[in-house]
PDB file of N, CA and C in Angstrom:
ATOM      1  N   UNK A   1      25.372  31.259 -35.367  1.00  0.00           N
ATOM      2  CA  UNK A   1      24.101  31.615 -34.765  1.00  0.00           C
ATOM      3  C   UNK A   1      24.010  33.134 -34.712  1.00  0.00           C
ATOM      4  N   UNK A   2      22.844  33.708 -35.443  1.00  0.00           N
ATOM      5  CA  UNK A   2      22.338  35.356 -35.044  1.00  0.00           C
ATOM      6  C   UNK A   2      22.353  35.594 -33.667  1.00  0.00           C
ATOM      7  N   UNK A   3      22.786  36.762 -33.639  1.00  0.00           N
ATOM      8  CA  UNK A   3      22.235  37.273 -32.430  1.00  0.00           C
ATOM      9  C   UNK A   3      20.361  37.381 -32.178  1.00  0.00           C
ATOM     10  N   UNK A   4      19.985  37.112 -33.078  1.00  0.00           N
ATOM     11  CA  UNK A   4      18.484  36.818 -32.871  1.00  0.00           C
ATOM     12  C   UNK A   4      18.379  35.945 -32.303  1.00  0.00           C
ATOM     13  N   UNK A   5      19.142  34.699 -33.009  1.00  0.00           N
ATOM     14  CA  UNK A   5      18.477  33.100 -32.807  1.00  0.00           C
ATOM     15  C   UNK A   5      18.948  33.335 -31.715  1.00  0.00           C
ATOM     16  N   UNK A   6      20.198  33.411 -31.274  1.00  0.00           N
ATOM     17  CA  UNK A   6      20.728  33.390 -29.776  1.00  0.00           C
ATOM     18  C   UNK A   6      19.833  33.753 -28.988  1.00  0.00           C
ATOM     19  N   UNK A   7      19.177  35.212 -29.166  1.00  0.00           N
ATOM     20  CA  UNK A   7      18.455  36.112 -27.674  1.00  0.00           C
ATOM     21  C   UNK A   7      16.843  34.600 -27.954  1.00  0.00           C
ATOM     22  N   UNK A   8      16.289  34.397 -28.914  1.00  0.00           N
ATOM     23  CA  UNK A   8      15.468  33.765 -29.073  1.00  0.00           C
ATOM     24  C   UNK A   8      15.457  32.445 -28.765  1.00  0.00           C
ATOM     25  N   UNK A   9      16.740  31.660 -28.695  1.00  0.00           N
ATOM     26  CA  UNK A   9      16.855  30.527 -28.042  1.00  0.00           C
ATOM     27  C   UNK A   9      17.112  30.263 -26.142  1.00  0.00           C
ATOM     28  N   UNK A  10      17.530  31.773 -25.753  1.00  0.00           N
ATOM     29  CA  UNK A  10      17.522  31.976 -24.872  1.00  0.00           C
ATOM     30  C   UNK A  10      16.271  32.332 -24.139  1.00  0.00           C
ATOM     31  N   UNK A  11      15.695  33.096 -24.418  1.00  0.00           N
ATOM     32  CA  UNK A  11      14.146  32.757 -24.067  1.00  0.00           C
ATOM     33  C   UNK A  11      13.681  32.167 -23.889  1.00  0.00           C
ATOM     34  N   UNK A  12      14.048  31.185 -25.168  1.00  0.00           N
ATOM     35  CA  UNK A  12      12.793  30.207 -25.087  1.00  0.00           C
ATOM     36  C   UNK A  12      13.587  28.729 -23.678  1.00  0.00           C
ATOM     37  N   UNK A  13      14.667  28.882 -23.873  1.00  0.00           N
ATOM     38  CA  UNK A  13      14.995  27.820 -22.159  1.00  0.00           C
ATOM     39  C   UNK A  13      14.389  28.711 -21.173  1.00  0.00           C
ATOM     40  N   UNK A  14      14.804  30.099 -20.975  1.00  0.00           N
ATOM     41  CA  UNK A  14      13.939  30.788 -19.669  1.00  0.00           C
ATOM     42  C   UNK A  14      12.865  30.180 -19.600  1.00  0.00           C
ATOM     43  N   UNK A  15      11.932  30.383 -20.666  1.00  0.00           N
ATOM     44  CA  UNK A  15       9.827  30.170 -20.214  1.00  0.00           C
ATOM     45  C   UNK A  15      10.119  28.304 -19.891  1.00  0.00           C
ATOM     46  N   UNK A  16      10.922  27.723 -20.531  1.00  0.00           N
ATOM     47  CA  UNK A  16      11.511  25.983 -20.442  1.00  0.00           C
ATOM     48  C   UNK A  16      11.024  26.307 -18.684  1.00  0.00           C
ATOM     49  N   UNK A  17      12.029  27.030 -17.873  1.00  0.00           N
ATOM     50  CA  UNK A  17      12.564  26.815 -16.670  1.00  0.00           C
ATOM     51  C   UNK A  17      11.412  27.220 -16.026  1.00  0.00           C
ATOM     52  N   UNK A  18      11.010  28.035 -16.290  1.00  0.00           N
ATOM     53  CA  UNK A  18       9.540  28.828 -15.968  1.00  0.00           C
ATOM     54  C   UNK A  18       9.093  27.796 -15.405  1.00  0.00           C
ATOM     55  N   UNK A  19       8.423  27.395 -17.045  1.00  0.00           N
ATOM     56  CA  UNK A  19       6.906  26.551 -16.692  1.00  0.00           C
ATOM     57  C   UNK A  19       7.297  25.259 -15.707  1.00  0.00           C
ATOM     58  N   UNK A  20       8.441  24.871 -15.452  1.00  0.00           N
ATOM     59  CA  UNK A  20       8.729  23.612 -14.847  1.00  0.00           C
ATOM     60  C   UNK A  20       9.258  24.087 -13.710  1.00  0.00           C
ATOM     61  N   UNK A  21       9.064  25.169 -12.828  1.00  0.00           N
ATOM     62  CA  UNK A  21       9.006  25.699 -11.591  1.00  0.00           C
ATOM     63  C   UNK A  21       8.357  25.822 -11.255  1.00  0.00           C
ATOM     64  N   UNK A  22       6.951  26.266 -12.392  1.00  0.00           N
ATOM     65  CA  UNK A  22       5.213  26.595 -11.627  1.00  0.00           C
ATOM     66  C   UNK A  22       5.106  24.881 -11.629  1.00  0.00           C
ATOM     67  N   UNK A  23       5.247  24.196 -12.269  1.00  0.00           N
ATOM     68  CA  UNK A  23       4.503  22.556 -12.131  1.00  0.00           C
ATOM     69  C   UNK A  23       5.078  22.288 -10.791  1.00  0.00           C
ATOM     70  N   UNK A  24       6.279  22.621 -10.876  1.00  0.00           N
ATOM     71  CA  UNK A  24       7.045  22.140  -9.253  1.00  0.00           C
ATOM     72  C   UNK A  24       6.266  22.716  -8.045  1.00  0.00           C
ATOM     73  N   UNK A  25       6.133  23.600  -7.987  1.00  0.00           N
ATOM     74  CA  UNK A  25       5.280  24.564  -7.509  1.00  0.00           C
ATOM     75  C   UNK A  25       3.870  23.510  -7.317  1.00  0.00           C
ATOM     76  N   UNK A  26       3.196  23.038  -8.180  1.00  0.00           N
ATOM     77  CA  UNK A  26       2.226  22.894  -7.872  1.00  0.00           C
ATOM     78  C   UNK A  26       1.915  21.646  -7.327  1.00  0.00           C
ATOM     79  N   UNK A  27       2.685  20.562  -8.068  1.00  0.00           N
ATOM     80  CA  UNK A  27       3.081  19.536  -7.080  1.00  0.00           C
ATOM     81  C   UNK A  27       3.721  19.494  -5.514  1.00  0.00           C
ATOM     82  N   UNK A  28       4.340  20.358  -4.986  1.00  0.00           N
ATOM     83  CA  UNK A  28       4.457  20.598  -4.377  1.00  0.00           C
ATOM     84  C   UNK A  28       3.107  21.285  -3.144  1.00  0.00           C
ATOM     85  N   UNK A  29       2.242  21.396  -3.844  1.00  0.00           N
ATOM     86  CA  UNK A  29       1.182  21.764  -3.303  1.00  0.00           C
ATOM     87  C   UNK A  29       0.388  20.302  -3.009  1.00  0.00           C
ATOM     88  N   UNK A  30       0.543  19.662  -3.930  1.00  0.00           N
ATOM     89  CA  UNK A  30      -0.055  18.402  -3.892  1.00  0.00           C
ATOM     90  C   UNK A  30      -0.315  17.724  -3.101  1.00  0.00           C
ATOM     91  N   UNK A  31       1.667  17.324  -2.745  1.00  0.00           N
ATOM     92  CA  UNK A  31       2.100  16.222  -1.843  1.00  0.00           C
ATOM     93  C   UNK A  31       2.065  17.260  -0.462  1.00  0.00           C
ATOM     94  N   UNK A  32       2.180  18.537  -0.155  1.00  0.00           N
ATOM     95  CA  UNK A  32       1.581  19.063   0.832  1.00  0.00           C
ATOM     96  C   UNK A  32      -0.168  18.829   0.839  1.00  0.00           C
ATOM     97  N   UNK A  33      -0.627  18.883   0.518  1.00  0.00           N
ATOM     98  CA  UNK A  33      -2.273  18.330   0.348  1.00  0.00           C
ATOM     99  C   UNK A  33      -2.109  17.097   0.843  1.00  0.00           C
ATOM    100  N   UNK A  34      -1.756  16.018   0.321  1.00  0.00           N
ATOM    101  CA  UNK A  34      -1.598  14.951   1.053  1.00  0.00           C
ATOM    102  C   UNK A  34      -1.151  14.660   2.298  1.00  0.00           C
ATOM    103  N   UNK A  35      -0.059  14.430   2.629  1.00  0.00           N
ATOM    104  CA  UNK A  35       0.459  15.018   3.911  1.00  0.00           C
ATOM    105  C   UNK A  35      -0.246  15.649   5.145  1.00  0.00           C
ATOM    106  N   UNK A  36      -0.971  16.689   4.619  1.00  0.00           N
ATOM    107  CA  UNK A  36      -2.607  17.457   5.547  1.00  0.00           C
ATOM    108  C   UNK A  36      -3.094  16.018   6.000  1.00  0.00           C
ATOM    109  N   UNK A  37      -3.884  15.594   4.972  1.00  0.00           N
ATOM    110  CA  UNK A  37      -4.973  14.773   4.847  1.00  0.00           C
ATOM    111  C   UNK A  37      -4.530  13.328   5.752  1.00  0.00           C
ATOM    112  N   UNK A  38      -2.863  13.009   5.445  1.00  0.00           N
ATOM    113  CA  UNK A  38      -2.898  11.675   6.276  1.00  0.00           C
ATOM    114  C   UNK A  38      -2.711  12.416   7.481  1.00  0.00           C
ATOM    115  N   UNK A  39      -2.323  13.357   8.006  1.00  0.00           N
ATOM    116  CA  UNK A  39      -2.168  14.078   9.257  1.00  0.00           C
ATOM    117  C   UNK A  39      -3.740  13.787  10.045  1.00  0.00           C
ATOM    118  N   UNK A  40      -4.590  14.765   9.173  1.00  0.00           N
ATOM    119  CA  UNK A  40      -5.784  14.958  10.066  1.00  0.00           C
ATOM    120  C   UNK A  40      -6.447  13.197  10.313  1.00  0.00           C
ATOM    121  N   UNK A  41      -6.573  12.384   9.577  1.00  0.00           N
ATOM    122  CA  UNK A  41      -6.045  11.133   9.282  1.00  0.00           C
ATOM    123  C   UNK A  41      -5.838   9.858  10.716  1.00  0.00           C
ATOM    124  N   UNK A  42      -4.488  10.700  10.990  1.00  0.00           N
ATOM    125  CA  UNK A  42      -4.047  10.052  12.392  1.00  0.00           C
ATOM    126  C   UNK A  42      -2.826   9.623  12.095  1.00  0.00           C
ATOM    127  N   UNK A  43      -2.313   9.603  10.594  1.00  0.00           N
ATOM    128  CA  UNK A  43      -0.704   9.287  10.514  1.00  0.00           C
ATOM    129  C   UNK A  43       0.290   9.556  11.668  1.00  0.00           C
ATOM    130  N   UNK A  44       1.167   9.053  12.224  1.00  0.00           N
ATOM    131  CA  UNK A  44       2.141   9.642  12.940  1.00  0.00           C
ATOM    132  C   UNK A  44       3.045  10.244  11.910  1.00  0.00           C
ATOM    133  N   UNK A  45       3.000  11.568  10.730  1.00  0.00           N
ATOM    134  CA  UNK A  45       3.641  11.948  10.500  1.00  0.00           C
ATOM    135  C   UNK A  45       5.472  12.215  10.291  1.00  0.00           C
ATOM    136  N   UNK A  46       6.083  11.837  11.621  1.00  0.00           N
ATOM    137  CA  UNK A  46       7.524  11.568  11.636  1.00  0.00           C
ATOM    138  C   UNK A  46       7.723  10.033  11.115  1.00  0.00           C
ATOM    139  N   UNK A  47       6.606   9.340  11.302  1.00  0.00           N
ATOM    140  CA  UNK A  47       7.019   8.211  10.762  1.00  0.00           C
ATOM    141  C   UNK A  47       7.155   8.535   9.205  1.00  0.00           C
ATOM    142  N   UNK A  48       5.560   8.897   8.927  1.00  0.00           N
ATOM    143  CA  UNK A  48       5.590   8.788   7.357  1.00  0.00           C
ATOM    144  C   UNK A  48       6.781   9.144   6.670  1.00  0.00           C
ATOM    145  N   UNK A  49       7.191  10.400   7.446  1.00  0.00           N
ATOM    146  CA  UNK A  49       8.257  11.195   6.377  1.00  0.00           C
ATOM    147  C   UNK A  49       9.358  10.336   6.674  1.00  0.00           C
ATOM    148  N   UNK A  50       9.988   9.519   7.734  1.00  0.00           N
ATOM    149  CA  UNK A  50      11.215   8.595   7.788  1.00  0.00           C
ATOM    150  C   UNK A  50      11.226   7.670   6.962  1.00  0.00           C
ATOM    151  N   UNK A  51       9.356   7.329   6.756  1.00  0.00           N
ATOM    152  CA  UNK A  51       9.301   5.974   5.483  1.00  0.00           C
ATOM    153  C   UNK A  51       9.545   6.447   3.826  1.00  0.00           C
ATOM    154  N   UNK A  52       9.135   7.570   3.739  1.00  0.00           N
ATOM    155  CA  UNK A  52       9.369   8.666   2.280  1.00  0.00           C
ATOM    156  C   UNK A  52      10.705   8.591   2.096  1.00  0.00           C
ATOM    157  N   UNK A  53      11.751   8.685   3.366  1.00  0.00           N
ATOM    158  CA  UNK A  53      12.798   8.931   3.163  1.00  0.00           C
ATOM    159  C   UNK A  53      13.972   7.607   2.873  1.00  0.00           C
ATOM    160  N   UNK A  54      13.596   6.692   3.811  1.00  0.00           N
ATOM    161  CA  UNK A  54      13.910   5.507   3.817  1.00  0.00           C
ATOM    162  C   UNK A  54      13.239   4.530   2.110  1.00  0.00           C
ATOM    163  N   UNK A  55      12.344   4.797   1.617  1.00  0.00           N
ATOM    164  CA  UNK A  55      12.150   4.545  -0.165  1.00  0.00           C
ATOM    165  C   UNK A  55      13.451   4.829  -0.852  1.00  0.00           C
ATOM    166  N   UNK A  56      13.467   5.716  -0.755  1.00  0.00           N
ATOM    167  CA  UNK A  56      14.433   6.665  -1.461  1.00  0.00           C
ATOM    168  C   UNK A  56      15.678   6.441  -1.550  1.00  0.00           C
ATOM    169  N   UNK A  57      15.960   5.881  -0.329  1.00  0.00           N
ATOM    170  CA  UNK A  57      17.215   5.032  -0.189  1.00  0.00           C
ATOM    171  C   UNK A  57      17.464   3.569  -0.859  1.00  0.00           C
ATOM    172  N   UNK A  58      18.856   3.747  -1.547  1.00  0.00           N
ATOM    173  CA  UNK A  58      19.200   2.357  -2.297  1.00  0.00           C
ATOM    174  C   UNK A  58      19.197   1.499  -0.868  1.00  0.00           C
ATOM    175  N   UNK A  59      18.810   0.155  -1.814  1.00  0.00           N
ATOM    176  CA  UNK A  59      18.625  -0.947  -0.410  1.00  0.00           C
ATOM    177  C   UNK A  59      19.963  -1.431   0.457  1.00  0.00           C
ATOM    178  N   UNK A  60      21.430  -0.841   0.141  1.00  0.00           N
ATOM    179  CA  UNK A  60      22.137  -1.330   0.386  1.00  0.00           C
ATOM    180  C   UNK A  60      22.338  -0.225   1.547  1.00  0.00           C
ATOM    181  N   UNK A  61      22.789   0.979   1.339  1.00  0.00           N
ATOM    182  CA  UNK A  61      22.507   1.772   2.013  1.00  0.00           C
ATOM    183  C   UNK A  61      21.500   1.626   3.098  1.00  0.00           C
ATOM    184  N   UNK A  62      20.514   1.514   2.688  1.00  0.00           N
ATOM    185  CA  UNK A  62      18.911   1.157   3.765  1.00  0.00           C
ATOM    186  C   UNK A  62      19.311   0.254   4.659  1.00  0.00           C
ATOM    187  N   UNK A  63      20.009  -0.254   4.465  1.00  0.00           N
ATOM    188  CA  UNK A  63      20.361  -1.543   5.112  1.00  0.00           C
ATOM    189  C   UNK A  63      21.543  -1.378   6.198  1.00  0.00           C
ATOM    190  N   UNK A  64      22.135  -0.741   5.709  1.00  0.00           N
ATOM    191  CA  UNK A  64      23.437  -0.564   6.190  1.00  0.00           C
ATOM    192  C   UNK A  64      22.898   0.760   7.873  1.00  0.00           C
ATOM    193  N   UNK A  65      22.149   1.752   7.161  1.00  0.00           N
ATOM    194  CA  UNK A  65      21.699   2.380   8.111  1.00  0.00           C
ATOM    195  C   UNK A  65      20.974   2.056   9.415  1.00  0.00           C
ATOM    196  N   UNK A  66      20.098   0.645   8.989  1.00  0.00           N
ATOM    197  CA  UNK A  66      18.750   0.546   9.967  1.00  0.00           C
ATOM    198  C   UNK A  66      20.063  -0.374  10.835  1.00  0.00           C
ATOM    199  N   UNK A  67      21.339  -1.145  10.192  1.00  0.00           N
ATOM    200  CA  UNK A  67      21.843  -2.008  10.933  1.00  0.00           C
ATOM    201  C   UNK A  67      22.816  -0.741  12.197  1.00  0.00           C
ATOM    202  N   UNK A  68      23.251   0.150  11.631  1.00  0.00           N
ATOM    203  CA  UNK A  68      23.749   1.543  12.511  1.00  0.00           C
ATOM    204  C   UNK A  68      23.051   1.964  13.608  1.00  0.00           C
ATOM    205  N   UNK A  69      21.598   2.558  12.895  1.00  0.00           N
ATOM    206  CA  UNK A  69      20.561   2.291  14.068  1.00  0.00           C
ATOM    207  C   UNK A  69      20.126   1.447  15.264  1.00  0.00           C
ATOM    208  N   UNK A  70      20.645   0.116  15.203  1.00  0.00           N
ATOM    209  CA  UNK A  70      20.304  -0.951  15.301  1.00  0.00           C
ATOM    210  C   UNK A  70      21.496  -0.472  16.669  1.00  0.00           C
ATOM    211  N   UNK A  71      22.790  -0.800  16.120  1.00  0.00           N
ATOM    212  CA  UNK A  71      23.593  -0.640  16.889  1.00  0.00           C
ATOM    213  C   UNK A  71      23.918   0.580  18.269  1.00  0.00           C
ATOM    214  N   UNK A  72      23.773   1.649  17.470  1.00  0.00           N
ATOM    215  CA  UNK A  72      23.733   3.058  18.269  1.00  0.00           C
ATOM    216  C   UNK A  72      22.741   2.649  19.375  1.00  0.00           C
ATOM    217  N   UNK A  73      21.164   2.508  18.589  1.00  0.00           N
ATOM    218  CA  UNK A  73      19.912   2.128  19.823  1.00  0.00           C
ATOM    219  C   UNK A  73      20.456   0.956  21.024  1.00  0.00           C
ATOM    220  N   UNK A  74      20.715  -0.084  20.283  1.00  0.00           N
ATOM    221  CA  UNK A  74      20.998  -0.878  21.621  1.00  0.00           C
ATOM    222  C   UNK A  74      22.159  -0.218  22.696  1.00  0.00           C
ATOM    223  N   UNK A  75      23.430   0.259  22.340  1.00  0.00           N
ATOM    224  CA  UNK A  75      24.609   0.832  22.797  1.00  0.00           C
ATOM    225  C   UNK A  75      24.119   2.095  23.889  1.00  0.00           C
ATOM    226  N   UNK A  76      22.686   2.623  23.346  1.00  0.00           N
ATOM    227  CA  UNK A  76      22.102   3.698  24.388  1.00  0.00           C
ATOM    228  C   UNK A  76      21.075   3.063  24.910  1.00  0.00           C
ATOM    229  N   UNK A  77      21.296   2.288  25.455  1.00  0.00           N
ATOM    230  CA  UNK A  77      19.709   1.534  25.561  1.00  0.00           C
ATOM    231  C   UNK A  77      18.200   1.645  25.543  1.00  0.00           C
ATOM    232  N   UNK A  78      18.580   2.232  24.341  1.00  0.00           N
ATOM    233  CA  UNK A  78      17.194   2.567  23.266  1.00  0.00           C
ATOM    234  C   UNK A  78      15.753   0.969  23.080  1.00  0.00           C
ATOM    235  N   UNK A  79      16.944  -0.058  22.868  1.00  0.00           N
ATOM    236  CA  UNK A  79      16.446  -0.711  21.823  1.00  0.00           C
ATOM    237  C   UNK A  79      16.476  -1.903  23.151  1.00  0.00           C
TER     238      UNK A  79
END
């Protein structure tokens, strides 16, 4: 590989990383846009984001947690 192709292949991943930081960027604007909107809305917010977070989680895990929860809450008499 030239030292051309090199500096030129290197570039070209930089603007790569670039442009897929401004999209991040802008999605990020998005799902903040949203978020606003179920807010003003009436969402209880801490929920939403526990349910965003709780998706995200493999079901075994998910499971394993809400049963932790489960436990801790009753043990403080939360629950």
């Amino acid at each position: 590989m030239t030292e051309q192709t090199a500096n030129e292949e290197l570039l070209s991943q930089i603007e790569r990383v670039e442009r897929l930081k401004e999209e991040q960027k802008g999605i990020g604007e998005d799902i903040s846009d949203i978020l606003k909107e179920m807010k003003a809305r009436g969402y209880d917010m801490l929920a939403v984001r526990e349910m965003l977070r709780l998706r995200k989680m493999d079901s075994d895990k998910r499971r394993d947690f809400q049963n932790a929860v489960e436990v801790y809450g009753t043990q403080l008499g939360l629950l």
